[in-house]
N, C-alpha and C. Protein backbone atom coordinates (compact mmCIF):
# COMPACT_ATOMS: atom_id res chain seq x y z
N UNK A 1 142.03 100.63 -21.58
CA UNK A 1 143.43 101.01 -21.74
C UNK A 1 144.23 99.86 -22.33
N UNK A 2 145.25 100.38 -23.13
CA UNK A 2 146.14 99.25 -24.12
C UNK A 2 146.93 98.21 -22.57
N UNK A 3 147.08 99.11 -21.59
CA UNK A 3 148.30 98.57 -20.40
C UNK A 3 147.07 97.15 -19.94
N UNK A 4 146.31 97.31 -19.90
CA UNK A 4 145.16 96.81 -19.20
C UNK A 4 144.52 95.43 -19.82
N UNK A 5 144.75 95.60 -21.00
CA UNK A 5 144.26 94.64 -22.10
C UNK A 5 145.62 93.12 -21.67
N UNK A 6 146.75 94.32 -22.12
CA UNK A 6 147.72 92.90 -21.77
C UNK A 6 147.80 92.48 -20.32
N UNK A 7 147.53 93.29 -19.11
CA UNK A 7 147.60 92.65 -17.83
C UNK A 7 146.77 91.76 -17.94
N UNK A 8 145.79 91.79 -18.44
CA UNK A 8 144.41 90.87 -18.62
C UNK A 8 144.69 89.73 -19.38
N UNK A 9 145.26 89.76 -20.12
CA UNK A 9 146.04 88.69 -20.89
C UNK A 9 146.60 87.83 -19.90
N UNK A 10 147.74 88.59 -19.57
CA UNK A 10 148.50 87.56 -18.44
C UNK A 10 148.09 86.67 -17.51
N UNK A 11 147.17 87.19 -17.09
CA UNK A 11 146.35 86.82 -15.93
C UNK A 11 145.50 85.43 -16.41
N UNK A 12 144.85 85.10 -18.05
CA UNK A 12 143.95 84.35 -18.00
C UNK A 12 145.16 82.86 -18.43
N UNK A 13 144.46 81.77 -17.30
CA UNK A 13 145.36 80.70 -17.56
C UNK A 13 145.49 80.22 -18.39
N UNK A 14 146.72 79.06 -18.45
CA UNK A 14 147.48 78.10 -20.43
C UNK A 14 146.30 77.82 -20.70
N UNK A 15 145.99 77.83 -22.32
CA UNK A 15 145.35 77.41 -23.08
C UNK A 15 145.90 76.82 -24.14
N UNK A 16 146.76 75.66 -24.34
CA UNK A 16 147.35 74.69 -25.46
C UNK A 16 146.15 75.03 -26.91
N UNK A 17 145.20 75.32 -27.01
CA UNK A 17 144.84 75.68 -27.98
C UNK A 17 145.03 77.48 -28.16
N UNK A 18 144.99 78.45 -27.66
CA UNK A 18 145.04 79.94 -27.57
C UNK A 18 146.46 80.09 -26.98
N UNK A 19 147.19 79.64 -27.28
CA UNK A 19 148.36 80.14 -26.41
C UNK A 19 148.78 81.79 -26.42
N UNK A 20 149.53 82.05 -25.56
CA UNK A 20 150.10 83.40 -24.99
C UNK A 20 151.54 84.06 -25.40
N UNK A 21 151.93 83.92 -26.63
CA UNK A 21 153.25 84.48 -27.15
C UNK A 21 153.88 86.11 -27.01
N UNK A 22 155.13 86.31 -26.54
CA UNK A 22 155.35 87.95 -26.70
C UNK A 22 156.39 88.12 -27.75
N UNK A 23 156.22 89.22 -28.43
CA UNK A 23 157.13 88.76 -29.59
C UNK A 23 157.89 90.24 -29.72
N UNK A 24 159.25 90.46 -29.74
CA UNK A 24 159.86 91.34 -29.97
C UNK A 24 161.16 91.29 -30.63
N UNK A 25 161.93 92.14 -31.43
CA UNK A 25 163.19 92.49 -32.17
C UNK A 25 164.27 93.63 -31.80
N UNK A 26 165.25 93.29 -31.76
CA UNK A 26 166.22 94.38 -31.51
C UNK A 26 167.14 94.13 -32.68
N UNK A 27 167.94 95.53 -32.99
CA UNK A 27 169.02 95.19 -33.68
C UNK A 27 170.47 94.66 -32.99
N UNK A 28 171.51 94.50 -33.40
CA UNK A 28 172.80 93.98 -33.11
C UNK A 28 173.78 93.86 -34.11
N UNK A 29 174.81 95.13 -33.32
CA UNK A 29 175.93 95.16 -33.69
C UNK A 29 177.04 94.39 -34.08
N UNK A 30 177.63 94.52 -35.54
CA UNK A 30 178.84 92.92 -35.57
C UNK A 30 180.22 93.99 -34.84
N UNK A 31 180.53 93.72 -34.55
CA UNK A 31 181.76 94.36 -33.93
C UNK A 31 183.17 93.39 -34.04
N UNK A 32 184.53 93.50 -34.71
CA UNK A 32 185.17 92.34 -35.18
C UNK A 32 186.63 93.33 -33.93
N UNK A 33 187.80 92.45 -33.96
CA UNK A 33 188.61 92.70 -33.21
C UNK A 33 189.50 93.42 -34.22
N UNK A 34 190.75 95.01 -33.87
CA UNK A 34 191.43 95.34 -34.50
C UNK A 34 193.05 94.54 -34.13
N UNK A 35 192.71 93.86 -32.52
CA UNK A 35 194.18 93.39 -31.92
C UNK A 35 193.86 92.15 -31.28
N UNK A 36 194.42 90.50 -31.70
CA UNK A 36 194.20 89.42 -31.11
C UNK A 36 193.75 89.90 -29.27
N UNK A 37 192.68 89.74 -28.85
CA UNK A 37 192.53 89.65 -27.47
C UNK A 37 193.81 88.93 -26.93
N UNK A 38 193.30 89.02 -25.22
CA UNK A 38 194.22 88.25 -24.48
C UNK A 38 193.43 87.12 -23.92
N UNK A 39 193.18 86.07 -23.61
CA UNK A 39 192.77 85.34 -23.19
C UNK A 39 192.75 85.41 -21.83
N UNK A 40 191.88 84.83 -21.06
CA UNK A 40 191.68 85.08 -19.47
C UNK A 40 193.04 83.73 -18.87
N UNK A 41 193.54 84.13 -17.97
CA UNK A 41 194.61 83.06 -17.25
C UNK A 41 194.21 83.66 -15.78
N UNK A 42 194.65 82.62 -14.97
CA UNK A 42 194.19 82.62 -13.41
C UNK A 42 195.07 83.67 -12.91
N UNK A 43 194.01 84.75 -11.82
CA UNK A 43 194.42 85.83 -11.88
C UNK A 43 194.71 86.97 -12.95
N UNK A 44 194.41 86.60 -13.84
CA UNK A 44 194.15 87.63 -14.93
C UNK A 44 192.99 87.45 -15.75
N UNK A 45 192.13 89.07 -15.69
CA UNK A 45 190.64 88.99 -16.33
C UNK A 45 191.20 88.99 -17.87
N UNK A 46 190.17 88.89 -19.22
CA UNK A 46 190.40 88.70 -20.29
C UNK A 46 190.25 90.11 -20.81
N UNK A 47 191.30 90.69 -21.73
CA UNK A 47 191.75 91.62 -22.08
C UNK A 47 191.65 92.13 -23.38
N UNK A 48 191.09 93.02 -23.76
CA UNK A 48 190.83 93.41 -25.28
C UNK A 48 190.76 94.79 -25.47
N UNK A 49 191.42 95.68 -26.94
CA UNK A 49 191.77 96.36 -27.54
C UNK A 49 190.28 97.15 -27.28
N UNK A 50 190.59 98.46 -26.63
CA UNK A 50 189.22 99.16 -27.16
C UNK A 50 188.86 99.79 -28.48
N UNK A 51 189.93 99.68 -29.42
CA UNK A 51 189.70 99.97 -31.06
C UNK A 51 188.62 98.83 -31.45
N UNK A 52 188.16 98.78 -32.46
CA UNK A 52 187.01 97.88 -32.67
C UNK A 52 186.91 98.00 -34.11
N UNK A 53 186.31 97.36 -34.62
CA UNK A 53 185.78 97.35 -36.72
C UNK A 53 184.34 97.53 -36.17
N UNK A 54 183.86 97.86 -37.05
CA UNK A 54 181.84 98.09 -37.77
C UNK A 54 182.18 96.77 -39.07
N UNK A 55 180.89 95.98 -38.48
CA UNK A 55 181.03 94.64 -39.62
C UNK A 55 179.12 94.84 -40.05
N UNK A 56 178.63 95.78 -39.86
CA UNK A 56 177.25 95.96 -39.86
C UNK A 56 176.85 95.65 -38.77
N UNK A 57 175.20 95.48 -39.16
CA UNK A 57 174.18 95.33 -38.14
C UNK A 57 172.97 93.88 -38.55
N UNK A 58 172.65 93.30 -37.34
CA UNK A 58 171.40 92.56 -38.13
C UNK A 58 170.57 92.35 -36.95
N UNK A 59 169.54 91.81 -36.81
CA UNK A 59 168.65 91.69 -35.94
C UNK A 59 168.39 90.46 -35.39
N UNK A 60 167.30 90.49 -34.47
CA UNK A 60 167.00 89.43 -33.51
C UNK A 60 165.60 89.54 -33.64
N UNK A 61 164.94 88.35 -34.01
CA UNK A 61 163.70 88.42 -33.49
C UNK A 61 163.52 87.05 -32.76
N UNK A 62 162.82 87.53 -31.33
CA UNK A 62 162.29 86.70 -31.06
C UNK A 62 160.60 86.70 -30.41
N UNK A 63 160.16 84.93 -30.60
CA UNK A 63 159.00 85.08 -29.69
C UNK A 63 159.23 83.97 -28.16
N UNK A 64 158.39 84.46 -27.50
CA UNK A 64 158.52 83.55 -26.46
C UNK A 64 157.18 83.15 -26.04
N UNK A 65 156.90 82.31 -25.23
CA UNK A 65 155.88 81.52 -24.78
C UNK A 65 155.97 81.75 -22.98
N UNK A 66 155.42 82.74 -22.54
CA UNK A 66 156.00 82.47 -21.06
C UNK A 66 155.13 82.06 -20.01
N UNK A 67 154.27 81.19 -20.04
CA UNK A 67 153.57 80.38 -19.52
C UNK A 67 154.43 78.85 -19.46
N UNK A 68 155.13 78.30 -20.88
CA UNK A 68 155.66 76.99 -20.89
C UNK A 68 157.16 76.92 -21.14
N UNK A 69 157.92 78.13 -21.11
CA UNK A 69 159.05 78.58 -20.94
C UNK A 69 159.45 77.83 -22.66
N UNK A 70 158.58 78.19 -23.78
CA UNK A 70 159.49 77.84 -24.67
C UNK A 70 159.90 79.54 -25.53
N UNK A 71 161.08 79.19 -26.30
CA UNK A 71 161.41 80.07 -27.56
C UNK A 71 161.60 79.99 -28.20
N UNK A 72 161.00 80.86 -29.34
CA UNK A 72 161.78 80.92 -30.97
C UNK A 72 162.15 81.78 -31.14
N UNK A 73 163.42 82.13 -31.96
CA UNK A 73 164.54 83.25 -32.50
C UNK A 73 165.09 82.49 -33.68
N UNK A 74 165.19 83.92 -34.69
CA UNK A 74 166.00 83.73 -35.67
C UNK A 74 166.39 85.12 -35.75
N UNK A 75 168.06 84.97 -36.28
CA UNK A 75 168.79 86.53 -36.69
C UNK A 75 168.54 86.67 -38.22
N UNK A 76 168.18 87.87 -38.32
CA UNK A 76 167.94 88.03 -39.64
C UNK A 76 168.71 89.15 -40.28
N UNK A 77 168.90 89.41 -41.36
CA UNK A 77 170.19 90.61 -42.12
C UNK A 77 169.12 92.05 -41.72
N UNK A 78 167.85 92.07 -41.93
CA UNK A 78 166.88 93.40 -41.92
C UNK A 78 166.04 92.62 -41.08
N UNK A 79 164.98 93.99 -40.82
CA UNK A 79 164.29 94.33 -40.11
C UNK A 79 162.80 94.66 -40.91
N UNK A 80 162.32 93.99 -41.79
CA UNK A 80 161.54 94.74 -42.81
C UNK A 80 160.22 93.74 -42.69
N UNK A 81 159.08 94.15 -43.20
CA UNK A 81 157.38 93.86 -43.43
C UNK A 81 158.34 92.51 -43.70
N UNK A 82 158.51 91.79 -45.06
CA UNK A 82 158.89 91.05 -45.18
C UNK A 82 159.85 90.36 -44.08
N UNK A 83 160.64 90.36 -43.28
CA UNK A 83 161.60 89.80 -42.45
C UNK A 83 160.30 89.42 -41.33
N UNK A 84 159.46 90.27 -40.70
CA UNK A 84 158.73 89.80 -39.76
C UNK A 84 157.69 88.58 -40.28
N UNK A 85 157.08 88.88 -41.74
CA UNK A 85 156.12 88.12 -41.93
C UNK A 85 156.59 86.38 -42.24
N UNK A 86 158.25 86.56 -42.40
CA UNK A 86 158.86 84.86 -42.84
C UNK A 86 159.04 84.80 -41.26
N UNK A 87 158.86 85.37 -40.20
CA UNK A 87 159.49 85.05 -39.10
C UNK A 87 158.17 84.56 -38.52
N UNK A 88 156.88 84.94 -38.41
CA UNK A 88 155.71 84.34 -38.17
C UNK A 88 155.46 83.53 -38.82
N UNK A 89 155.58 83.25 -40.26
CA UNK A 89 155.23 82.02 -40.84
C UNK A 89 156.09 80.42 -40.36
N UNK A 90 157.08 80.73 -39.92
CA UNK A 90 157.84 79.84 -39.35
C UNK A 90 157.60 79.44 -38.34
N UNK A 91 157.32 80.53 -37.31
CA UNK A 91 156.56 80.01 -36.30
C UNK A 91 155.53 79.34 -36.13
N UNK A 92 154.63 79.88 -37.06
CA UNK A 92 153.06 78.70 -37.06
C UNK A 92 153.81 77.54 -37.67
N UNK A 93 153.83 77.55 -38.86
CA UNK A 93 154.26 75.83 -39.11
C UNK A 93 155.26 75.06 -38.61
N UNK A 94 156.61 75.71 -37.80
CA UNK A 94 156.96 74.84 -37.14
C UNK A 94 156.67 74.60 -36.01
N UNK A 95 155.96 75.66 -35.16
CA UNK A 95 155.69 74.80 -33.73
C UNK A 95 154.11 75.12 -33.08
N UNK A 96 153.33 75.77 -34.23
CA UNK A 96 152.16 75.96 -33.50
C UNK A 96 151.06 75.97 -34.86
N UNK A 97 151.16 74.55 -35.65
CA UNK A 97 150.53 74.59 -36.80
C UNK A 97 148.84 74.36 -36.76
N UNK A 98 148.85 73.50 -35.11
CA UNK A 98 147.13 73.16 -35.00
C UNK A 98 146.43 73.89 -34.38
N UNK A 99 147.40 75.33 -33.88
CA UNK A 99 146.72 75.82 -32.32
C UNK A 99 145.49 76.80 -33.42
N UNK A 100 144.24 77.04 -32.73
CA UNK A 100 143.24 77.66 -33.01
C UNK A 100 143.89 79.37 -33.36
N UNK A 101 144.65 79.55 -32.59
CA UNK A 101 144.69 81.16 -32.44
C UNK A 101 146.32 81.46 -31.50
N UNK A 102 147.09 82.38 -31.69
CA UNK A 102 148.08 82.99 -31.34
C UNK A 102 147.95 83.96 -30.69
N UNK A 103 147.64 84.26 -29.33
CA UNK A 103 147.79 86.02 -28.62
C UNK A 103 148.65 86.57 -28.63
N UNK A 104 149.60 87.52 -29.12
CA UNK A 104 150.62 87.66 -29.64
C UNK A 104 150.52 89.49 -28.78
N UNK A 105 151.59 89.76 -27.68
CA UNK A 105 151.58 90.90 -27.40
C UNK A 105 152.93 91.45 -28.20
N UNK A 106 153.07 92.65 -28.86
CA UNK A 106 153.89 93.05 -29.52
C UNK A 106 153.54 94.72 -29.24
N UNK A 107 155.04 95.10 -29.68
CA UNK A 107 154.60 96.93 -29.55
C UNK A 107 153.83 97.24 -31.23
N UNK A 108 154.06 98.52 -31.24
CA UNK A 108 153.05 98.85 -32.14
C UNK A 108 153.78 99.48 -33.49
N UNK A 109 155.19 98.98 -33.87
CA UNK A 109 156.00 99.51 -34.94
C UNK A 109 154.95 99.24 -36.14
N UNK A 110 155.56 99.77 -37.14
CA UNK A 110 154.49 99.48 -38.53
C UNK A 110 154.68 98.50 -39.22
N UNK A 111 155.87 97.80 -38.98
CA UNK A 111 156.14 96.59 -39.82
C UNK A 111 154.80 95.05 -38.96
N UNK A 112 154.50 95.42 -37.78
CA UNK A 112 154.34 94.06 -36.58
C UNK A 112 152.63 94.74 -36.95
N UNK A 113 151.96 93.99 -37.99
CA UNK A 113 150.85 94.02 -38.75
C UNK A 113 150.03 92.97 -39.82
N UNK A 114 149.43 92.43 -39.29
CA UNK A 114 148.73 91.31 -40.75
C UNK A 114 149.21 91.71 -42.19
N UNK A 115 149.55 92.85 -42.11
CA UNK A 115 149.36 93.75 -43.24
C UNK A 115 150.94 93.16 -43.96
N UNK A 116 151.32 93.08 -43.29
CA UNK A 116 153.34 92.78 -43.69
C UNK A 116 152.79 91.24 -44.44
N UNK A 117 151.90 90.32 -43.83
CA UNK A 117 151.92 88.90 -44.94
C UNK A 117 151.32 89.01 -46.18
N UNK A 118 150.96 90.32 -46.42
CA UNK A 118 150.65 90.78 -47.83
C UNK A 118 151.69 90.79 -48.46
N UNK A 119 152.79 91.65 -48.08
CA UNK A 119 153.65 92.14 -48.51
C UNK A 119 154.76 90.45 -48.51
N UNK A 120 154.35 89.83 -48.38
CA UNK A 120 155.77 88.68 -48.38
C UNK A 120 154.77 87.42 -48.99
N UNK A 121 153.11 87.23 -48.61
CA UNK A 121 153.08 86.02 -49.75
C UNK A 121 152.02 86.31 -50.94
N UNK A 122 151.44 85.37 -51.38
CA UNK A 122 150.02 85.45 -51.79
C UNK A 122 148.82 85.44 -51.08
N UNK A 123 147.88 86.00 -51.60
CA UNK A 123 146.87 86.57 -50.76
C UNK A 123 145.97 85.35 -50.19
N UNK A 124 145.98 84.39 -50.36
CA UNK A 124 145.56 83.11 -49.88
C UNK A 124 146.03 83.18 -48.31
N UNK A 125 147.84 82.59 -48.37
CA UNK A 125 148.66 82.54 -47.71
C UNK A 125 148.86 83.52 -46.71
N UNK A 126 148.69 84.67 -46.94
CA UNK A 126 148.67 86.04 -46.14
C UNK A 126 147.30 86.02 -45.44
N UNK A 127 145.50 85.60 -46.29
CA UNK A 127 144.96 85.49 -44.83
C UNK A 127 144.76 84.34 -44.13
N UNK A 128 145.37 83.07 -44.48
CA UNK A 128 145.72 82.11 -43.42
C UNK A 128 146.48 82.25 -42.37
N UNK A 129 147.03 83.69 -42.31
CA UNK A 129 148.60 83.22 -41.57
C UNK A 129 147.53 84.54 -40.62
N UNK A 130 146.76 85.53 -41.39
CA UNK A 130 146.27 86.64 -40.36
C UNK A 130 145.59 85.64 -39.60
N UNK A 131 144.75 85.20 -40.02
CA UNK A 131 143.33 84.59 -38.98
C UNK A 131 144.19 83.35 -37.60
N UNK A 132 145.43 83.51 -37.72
CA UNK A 132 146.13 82.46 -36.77
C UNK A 132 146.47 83.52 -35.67
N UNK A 133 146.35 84.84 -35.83
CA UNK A 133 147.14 85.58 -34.71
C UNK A 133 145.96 86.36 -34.16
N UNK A 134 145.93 86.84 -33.05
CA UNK A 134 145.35 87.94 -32.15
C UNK A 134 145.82 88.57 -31.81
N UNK A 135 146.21 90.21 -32.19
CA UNK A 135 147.20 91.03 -31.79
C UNK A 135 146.56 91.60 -30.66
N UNK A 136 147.60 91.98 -29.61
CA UNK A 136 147.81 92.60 -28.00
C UNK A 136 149.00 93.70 -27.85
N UNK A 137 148.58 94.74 -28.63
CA UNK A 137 149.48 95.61 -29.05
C UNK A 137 149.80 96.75 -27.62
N UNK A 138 151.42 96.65 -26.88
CA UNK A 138 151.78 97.77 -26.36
C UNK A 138 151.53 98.93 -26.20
N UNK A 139 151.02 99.75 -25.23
CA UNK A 139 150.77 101.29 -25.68
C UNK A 139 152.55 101.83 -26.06
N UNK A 140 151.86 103.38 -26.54
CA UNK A 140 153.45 103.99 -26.50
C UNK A 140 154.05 104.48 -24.50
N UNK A 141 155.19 103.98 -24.86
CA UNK A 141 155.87 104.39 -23.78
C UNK A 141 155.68 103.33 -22.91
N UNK A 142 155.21 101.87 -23.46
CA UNK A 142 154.43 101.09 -22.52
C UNK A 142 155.10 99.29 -23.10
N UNK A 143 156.69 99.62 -23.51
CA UNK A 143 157.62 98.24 -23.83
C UNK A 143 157.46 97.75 -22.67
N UNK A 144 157.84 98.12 -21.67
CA UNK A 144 158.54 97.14 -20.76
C UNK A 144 156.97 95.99 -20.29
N UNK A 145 155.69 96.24 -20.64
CA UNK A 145 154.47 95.36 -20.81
C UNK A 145 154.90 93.97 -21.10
N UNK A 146 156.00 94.18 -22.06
CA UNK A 146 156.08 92.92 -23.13
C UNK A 146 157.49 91.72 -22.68
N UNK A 147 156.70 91.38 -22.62
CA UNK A 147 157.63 90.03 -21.49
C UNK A 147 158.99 89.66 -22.59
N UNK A 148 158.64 89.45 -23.95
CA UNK A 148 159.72 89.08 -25.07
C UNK A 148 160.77 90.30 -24.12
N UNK A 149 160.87 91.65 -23.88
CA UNK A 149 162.02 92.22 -23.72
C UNK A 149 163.27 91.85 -22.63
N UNK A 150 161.80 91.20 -21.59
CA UNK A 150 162.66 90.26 -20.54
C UNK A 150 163.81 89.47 -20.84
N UNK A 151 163.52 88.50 -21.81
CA UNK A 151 163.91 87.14 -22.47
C UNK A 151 164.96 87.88 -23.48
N UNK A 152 164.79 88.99 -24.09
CA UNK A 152 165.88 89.28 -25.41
C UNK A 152 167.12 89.73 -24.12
N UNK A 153 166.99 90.62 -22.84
CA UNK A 153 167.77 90.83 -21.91
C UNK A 153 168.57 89.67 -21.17
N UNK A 154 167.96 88.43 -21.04
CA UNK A 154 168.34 87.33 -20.40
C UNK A 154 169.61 86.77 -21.84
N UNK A 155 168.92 86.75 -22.80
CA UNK A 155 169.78 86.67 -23.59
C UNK A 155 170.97 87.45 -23.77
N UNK A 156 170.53 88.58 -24.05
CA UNK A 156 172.22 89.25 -24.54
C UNK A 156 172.77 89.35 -23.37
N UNK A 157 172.12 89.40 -21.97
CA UNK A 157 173.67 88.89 -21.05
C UNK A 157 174.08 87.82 -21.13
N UNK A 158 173.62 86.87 -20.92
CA UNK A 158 174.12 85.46 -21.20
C UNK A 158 175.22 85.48 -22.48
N UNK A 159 174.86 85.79 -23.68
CA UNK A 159 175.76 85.16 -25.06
C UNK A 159 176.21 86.25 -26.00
N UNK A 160 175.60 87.50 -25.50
CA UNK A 160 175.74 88.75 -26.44
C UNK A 160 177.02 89.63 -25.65
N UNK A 161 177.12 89.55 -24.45
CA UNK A 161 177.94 90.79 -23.62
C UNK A 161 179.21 90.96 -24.23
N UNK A 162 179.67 90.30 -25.41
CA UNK A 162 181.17 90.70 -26.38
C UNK A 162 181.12 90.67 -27.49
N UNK A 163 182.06 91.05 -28.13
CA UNK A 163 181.86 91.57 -29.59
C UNK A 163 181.77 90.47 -30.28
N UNK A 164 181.26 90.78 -31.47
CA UNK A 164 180.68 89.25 -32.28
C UNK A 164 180.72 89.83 -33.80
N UNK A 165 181.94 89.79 -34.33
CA UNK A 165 182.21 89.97 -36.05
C UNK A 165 181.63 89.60 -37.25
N UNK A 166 180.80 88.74 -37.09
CA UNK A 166 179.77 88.27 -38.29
C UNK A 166 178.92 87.64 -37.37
N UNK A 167 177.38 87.57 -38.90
CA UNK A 167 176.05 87.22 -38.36
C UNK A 167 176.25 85.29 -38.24
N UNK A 168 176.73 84.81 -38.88
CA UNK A 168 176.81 83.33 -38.64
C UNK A 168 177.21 83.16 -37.10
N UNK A 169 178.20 83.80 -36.60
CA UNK A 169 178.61 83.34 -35.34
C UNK A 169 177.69 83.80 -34.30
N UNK A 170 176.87 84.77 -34.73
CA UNK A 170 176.15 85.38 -33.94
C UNK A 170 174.56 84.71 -33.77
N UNK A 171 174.25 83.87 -34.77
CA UNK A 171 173.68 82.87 -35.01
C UNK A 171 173.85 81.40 -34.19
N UNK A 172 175.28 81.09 -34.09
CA UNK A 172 175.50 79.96 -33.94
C UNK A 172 175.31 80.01 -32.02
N UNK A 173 175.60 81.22 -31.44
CA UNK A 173 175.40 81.92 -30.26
C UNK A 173 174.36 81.78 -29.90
N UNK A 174 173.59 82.39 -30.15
CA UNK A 174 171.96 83.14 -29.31
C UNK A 174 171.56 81.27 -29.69
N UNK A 175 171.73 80.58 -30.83
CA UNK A 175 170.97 79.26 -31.08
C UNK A 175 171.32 78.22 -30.02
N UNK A 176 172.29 78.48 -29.74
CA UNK A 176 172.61 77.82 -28.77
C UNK A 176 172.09 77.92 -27.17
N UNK A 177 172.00 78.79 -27.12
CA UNK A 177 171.51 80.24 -25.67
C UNK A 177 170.23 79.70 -25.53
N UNK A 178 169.66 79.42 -26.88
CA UNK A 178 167.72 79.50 -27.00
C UNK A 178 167.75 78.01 -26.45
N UNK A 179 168.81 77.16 -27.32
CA UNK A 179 168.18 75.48 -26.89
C UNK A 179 168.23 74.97 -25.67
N UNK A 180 169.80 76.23 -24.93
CA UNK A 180 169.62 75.46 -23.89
C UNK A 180 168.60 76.24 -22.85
N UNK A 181 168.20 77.04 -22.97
CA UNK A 181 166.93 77.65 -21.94
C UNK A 181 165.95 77.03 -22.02
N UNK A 182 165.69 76.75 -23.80
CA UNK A 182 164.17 75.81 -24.03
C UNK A 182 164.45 74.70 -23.13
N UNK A 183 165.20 73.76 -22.94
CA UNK A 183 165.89 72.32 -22.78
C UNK A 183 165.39 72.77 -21.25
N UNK A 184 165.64 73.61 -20.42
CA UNK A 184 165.33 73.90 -19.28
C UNK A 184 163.92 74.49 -18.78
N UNK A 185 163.23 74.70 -19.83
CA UNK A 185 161.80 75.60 -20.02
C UNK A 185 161.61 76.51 -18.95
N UNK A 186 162.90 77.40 -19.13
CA UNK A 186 162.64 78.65 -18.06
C UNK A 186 161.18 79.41 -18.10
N UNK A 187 160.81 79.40 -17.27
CA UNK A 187 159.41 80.28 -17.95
C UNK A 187 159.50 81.81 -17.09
N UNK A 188 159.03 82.69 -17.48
CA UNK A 188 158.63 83.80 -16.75
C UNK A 188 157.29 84.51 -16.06
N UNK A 189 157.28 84.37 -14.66
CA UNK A 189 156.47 84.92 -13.98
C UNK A 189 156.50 86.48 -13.61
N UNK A 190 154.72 86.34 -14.60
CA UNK A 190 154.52 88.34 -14.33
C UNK A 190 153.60 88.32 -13.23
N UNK A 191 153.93 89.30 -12.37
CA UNK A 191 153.07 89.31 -11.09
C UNK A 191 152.20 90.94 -11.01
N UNK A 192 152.70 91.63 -12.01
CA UNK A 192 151.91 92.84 -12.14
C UNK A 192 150.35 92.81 -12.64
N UNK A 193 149.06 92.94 -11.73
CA UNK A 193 148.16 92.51 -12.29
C UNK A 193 147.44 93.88 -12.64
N UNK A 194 145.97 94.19 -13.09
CA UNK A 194 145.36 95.16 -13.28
C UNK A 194 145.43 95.83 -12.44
N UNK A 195 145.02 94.96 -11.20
CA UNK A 195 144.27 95.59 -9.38
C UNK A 195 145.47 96.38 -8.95
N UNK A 196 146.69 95.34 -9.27
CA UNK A 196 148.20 96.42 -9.01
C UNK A 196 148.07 97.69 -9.64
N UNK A 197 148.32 97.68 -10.90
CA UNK A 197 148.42 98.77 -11.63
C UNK A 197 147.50 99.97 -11.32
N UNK A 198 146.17 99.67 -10.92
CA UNK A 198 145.21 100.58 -11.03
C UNK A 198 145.59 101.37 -9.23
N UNK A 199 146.53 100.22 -8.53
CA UNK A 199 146.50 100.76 -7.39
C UNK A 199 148.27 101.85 -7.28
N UNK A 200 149.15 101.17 -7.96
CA UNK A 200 150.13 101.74 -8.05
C UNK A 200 150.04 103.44 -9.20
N UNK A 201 149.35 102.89 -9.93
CA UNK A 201 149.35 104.36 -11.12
C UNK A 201 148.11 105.38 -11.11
N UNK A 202 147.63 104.93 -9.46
CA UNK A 202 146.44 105.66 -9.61
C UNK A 202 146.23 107.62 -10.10
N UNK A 203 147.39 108.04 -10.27
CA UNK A 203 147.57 109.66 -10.62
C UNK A 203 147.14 109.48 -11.70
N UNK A 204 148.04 108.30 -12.61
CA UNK A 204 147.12 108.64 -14.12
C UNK A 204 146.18 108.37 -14.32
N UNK A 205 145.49 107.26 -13.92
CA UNK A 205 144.08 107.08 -13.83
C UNK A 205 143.06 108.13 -14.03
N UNK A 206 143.63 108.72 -12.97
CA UNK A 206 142.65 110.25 -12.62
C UNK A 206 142.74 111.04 -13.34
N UNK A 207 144.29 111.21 -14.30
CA UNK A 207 144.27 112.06 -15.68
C UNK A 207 143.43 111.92 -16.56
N UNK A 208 143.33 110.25 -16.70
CA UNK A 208 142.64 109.83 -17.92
C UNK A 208 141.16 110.37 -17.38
N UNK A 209 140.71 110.05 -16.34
CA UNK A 209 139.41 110.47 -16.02
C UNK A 209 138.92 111.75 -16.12
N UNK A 210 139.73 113.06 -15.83
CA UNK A 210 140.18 114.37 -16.05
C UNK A 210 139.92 114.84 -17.50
């Protein structure tokens, strides 16, 4: 089973050469103000116009490391083969250029594929960058597996919960959000193991066996 593969993942300890990355994207709304807010004063919460502007949309990708509590994120304008494959290439060469191999749990969209570093370099470059990853692909119906969704949640409460009118500021935000969590190396502990699962979901089990 796909659920099973990544519990199994989790479970096997750091390996500084194989490390354990989860990697996920959401989009995000620019939302700009139609009426100067009010600023918060003692005894009074901070106050804003429920009219709103559409300034577009752009995305978030991030990966995380949750064994050593580090992250990488960058906002990007799209969401495309190309946008994911400059977003992995960045990642290997800036922070994981010697490691043997990348376990990389991700869901199963069509862009999150070896196949996308075709589409963004030369074919040299595209299978250097495949042979660095090991994909640990989500079943359907089976996100919440993926620890990155944890971390994109920790985030947008923290720095996202108000409106944010352009992608620079929205940039200058979450970058800030990331350094100081890295700076702290929050890490995240998954405690859901196979033995759990097989004992908590045992109905489907028996479907699948069925």
């Amino acid at each position: 089973m796909g659920m099973e593969d990544i519990l199994d993942l989790y479970e096997v300890p750091y390996d500084p050469c194989r490390p354990q990355l989860c990697f996920d994207a959401r989009p995000c709304q620019l939302l700009g103000e139609t009426l100067v807010p009010i600023p918060m004063r003692p005894g009074h919460c901070y106050k804003y116009d429920y009219h709103y502007e559409r300034h577009g949309v752009c995305c978030l990708f991030l990966a995380v490391e949750p064994l050593t509590g580090f992250r990488f994120i960058q906002v990007r304008e799209h969401r495309t083969k190309v946008d994911y494959a400059e977003f992995m290439q960045a990642l290997v060469d800036q922070h994981y250029p010697d490691v043997e191999v990348i376990r990389l749990v991700q869901d199963n969209l069509n862009t999150h594929s070896a196949g996308s570093f075709y589409q963004a370099f030369d074919p040299e470059t595209a299978r250097q960058l495949k042979r660095k990853f090991d994909y640990h692909y989500t079943p359907t119906n089976g996100s919440w597996l993926n620890m990155a969704e944890l971390e994109l949640a920790a985030i947008s409460k923290q720095c996202l919960d108000r409106r944010i009118s352009t992608q620079d500021l929205l940039e200058r935000e979450v970058l800030a959000c990331v350094k100081e969590r890295n700076e702290k190396r929050i890490t995240i502990s998954w405690r859901f193991t196979t033995n759990a699962a097989r004992k908590k979901l045992v109905r489907h089990y028996k479907t699948i066996k069925n």
